[in-house]
Structures are given as C-alpha cells and as structure tokens.
C-alpha atoms as a PDB file:
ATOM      1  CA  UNK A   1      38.482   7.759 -65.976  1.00  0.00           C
ATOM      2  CA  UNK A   2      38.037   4.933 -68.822  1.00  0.00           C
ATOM      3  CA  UNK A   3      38.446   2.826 -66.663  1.00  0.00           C
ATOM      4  CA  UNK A   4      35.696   3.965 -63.819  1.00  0.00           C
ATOM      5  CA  UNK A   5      33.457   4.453 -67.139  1.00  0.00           C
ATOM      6  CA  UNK A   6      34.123   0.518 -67.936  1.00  0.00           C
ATOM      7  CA  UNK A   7      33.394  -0.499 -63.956  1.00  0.00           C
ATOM      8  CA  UNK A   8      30.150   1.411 -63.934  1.00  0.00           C
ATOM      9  CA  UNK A   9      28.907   0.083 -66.936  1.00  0.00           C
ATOM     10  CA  UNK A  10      29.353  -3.677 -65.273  1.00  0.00           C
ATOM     11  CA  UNK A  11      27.723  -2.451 -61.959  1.00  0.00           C
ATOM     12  CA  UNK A  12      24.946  -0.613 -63.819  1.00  0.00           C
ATOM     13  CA  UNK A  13      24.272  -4.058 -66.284  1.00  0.00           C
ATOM     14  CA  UNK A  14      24.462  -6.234 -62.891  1.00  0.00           C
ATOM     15  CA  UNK A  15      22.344  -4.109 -61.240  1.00  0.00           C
ATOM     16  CA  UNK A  16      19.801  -3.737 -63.829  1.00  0.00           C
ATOM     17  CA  UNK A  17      19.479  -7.628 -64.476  1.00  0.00           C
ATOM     18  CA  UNK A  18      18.596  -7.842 -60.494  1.00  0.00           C
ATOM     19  CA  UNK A  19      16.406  -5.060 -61.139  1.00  0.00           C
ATOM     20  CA  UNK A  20      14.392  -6.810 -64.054  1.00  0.00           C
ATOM     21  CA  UNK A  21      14.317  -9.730 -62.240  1.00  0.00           C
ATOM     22  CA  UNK A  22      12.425  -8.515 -59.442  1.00  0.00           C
ATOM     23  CA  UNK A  23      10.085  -6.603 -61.726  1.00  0.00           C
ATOM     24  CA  UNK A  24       8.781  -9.884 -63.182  1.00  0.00           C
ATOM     25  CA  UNK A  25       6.743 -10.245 -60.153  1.00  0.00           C
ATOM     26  CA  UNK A  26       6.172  -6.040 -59.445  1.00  0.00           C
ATOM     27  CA  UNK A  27       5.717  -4.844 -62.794  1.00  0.00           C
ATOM     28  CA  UNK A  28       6.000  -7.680 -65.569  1.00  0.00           C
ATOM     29  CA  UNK A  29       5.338  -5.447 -68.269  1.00  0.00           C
ATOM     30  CA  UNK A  30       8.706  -3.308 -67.611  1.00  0.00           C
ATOM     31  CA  UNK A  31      10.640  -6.467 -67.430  1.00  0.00           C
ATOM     32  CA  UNK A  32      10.391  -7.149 -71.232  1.00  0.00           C
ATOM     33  CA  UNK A  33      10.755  -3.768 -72.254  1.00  0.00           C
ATOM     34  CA  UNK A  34      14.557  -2.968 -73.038  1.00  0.00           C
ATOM     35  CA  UNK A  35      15.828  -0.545 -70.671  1.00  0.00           C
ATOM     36  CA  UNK A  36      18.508   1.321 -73.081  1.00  0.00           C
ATOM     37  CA  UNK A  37      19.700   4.931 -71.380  1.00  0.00           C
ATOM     38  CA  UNK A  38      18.190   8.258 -73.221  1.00  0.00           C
ATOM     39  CA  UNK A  39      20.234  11.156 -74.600  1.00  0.00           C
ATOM     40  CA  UNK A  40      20.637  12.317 -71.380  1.00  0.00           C
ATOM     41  CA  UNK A  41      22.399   9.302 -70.669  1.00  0.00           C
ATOM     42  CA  UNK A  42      19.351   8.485 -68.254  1.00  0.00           C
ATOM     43  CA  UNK A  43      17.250   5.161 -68.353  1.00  0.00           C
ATOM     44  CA  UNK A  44      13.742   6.789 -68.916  1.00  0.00           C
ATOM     45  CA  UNK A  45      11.429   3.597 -66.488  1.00  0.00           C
ATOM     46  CA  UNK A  46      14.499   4.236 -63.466  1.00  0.00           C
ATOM     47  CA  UNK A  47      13.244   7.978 -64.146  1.00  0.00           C
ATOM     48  CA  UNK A  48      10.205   6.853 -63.164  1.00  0.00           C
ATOM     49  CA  UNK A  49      10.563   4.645 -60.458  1.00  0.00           C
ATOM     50  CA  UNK A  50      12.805   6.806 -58.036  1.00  0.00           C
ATOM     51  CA  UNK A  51       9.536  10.018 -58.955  1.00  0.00           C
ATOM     52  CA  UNK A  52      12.002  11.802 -61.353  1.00  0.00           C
ATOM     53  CA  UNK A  53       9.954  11.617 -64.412  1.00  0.00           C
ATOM     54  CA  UNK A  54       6.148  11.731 -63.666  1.00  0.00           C
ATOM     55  CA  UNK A  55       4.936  10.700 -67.752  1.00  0.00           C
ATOM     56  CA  UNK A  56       1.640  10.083 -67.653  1.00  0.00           C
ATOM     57  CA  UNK A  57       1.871   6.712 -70.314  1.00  0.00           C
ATOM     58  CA  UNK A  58       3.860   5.316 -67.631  1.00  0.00           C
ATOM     59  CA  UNK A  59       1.509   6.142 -65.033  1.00  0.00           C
ATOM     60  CA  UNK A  60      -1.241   5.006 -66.719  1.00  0.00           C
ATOM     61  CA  UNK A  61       0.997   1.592 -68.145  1.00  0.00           C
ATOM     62  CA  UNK A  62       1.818   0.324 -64.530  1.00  0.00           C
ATOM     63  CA  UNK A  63      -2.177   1.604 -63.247  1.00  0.00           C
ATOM     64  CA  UNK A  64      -2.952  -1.191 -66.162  1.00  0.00           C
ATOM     65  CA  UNK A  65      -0.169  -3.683 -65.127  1.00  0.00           C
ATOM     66  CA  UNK A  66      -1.001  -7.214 -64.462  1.00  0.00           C
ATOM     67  CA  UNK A  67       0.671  -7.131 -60.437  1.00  0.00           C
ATOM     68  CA  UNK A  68      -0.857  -4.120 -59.997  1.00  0.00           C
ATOM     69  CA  UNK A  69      -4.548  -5.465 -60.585  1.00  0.00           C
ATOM     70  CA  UNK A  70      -3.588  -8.288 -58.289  1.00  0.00           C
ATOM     71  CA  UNK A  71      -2.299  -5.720 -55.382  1.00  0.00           C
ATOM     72  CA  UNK A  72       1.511  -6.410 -55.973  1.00  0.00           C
ATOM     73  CA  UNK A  73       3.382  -2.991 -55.218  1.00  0.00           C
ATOM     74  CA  UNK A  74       7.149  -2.384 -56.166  1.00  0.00           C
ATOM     75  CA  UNK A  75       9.206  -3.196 -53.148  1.00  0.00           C
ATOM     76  CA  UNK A  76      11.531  -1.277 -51.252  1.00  0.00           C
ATOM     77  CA  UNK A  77      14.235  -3.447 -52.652  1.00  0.00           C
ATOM     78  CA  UNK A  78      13.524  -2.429 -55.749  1.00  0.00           C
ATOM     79  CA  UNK A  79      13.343   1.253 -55.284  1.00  0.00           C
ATOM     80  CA  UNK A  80      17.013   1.224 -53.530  1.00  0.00           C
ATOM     81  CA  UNK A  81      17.895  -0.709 -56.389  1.00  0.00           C
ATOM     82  CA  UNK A  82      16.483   2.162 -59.025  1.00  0.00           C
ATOM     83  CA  UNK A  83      17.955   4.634 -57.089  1.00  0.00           C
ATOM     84  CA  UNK A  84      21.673   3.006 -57.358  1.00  0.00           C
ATOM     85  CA  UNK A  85      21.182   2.802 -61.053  1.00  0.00           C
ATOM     86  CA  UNK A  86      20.040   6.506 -61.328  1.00  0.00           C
ATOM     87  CA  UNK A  87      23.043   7.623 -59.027  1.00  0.00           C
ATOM     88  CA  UNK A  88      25.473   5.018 -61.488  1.00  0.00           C
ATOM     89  CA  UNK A  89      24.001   6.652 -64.186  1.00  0.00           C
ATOM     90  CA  UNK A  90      24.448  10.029 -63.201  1.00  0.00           C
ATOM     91  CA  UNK A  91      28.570   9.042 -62.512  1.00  0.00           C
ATOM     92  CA  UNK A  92      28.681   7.772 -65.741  1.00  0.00           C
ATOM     93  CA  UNK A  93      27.398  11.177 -67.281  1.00  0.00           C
ATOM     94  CA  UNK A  94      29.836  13.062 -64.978  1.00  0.00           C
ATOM     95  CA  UNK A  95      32.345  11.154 -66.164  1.00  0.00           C
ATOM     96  CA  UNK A  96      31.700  11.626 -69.605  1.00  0.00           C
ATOM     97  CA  UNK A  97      31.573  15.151 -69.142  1.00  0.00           C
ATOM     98  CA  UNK A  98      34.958  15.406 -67.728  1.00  0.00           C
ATOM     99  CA  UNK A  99      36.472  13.345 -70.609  1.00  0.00           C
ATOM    100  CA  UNK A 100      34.636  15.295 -73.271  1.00  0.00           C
ATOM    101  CA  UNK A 101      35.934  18.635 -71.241  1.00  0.00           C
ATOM    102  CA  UNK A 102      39.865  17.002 -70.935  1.00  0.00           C
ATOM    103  CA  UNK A 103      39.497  15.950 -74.676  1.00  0.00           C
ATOM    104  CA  UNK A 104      38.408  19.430 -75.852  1.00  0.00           C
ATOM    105  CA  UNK A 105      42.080  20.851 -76.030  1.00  0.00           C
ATOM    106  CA  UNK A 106      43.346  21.660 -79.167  1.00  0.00           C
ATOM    107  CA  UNK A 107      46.639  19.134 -79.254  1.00  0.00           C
ATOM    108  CA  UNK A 108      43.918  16.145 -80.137  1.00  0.00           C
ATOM    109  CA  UNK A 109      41.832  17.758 -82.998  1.00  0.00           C
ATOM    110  CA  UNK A 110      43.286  15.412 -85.440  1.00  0.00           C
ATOM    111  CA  UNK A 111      43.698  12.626 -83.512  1.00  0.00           C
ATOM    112  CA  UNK A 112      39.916  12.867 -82.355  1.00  0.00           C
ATOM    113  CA  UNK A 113      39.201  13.710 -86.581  1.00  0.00           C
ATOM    114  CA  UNK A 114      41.009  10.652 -87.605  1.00  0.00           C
ATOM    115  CA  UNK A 115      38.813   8.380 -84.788  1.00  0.00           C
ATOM    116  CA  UNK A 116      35.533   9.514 -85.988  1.00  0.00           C
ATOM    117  CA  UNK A 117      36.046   7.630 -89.204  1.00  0.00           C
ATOM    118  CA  UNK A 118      35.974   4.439 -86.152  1.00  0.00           C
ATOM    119  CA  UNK A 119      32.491   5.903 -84.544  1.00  0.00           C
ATOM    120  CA  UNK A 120      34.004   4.593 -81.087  1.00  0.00           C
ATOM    121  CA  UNK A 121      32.289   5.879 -77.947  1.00  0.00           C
ATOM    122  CA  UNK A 122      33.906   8.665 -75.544  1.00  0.00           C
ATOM    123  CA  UNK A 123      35.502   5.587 -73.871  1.00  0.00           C
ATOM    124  CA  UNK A 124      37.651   4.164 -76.440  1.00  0.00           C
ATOM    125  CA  UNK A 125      38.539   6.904 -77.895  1.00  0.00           C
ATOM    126  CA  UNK A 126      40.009   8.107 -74.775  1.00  0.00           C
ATOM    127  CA  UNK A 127      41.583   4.862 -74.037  1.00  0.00           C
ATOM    128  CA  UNK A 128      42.968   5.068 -77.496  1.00  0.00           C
ATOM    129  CA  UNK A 129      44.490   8.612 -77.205  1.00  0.00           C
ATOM    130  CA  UNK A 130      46.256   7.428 -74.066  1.00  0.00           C
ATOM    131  CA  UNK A 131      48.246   4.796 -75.901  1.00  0.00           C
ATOM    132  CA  UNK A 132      48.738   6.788 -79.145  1.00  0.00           C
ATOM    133  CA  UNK A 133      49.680  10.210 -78.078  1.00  0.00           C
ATOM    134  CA  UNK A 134      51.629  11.803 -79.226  1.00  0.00           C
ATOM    135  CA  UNK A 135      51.898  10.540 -81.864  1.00  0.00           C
ATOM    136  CA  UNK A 136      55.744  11.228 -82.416  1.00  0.00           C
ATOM    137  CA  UNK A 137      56.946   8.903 -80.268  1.00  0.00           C
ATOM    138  CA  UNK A 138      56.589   6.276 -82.989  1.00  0.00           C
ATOM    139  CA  UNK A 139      58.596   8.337 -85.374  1.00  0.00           C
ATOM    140  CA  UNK A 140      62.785   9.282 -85.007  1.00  0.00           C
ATOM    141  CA  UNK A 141      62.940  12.844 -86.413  1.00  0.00           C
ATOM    142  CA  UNK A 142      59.644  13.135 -87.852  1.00  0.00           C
ATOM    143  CA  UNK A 143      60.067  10.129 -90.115  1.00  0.00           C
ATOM    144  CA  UNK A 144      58.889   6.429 -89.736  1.00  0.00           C
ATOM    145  CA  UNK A 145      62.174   3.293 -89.194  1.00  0.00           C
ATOM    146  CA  UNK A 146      62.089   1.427 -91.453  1.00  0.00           C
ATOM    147  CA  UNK A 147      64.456  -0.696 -91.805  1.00  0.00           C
ATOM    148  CA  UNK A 148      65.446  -3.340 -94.865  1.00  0.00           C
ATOM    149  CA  UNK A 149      66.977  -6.978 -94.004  1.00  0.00           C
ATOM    150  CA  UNK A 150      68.183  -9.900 -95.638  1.00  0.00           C
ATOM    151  CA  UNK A 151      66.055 -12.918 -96.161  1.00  0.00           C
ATOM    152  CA  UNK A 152      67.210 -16.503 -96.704  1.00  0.00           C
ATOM    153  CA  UNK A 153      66.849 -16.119-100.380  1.00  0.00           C
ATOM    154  CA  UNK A 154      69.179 -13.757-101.266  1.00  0.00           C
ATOM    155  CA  UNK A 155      66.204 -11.155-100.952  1.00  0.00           C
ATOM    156  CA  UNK A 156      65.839  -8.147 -99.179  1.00  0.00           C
ATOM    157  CA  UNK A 157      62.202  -7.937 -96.876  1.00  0.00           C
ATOM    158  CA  UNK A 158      61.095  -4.125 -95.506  1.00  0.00           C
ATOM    159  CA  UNK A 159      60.543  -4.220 -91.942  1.00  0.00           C
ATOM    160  CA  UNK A 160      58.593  -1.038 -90.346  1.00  0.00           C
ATOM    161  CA  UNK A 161      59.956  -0.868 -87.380  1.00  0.00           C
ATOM    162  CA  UNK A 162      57.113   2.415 -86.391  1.00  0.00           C
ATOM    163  CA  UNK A 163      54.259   0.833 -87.778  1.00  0.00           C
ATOM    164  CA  UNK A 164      55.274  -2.249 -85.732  1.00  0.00           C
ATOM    165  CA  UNK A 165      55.659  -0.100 -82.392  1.00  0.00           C
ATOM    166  CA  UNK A 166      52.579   1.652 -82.965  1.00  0.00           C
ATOM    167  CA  UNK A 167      50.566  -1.537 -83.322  1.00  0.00           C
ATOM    168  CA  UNK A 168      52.526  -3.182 -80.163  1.00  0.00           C
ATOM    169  CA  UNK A 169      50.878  -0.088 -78.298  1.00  0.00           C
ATOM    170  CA  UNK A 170      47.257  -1.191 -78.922  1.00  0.00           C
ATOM    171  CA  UNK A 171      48.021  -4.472 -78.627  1.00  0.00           C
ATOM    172  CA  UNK A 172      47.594  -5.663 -82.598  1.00  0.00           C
ATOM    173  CA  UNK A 173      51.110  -7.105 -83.316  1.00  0.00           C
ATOM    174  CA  UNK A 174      53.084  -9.623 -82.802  1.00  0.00           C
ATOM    175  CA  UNK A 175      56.488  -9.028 -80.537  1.00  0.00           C
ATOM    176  CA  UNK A 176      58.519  -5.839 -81.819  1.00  0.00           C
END
C-alpha cells in the first residue's frame, strides 16, 4: 500500500503538470495558482473542473479569465485529464484510509507515539513500521548485543551489534 501511495503521487504530479500546461492557453489564471490537495485530500480547481464543486469565486474567476473573453473553452482533453486526477486522488484517500484503519491496532501505539516526534506522513510511517516491527527482533532476550573487542592499541572499542542491525534495516549504516 506505500508503495501504490508513492506511484500515485508520481502519476497525479505528471498528470497535473500536463494539466497546467494545457490551462495556459484555457484558463491562464489557474495555471499560476498552486494546485496543493485540501483536507479532504481533494485538489479544490479539479473540484471544479469535472462540476464537483460549483463555488461561485471560481465561477465568477474563469467568467473573468483572459481565454475566456477571447472564446477559448477548456478542452475535452483537459476535462479527461481532471477527471483522472480526481479518480487518483480519490485512490490516494482510499488508500490512506486503509493504512490509517490497518495502523489503528493496538500492537503500534508506541511505535506510532515515538514517530510523531518525526511528523512523517501516513506513508513513511507505514513504510517505517514495516522495517522496524517488532521491535524485538533487534534485541536477544529483551536486551541489546553488544559486544566489546580489541583494538590495535591495546584498547577495548564497544560495538552495538542491535543498534547496528536496526540501522542496517532502514538503510542508515554501514555493513553489519
């Protein structure tokens, strides 16, 4: 599910560029506005476009546009294209949903406390809980290896061996 979350991020940013692109000619007021997604997860102008959202500033902002004036309509093209970014978006949400819902369970409470220190997105916190749970599996009966070895000076150098595994799991150290 991270994954598919990663993959229709790309395809929604892809899509959107072509989408802006062809607005500079329909509606080259939109295509310098930023087009960042709403609460709801939703971009509020592909709202618009595909007749889901019917605000009146909008209305009254493309009524004023520049292509508009000069009889320039939004093309077909552009309406499959807002309607491929609303169904993306939608996924996205659904997805979200079901890691939020898979997350919920009580075995990740403090894994999911200790992450929101991090402020990572759904996404990589799930990605991280993959790799890191449970936690245990980096420690031989409940306590951390460490282990102490001899250096070339007579000296003894503290090597831990769990801290090392952990880190070799999300990809931060060098080889274990």
């Amino acid at each position: 599910m991270v994954l598919e979350l990663e993959q229709l991020d790309k395809l929604r940013t892809t899509l959107v560029n072509q989408l802006r692109q062809r607005f500079a000619l329909e509606y080259p007021e939109a295509a310098a506005q930023t087009w960042q997604t709403n609460d709801h997860g939703m971009t509020p102008i592909i709202e618009w476009l595909i007749g889901k959202n019917h605000h009146g500033r909008r209305v009254n902002h493309y009524n004023n546009s520049v292509a508009n004036s000069l009889g320039i309509d939004i093309s077909e093209y552009s309406l499959d294209h807002g309607y491929a970014i609303h169904h993306i978006e939608q996924r996205r949400r659904d997805t979200e949903r079901m890691l939020d819902e898979a997350m919920d369970q009580e075995c990740f409470i403090p894994y999911l406390q200790a992450f929101k220190g991090f402020r990572w997105g759904i996404g990589m916190e799930a990605l991280t809980l993959m790799k890191v749970y449970p936690f245990e599996k980096f420690l031989v009966d409940g306590f951390p290896v460490v282990e102490w070895i001899e250096t070339k000076n007579n000296g003894r150098q503290k090597r831990n061996r769990s801290l090392q595994h952990f880190q070799s799991y999300l990809g931060l150290s060098r080889q274990v």
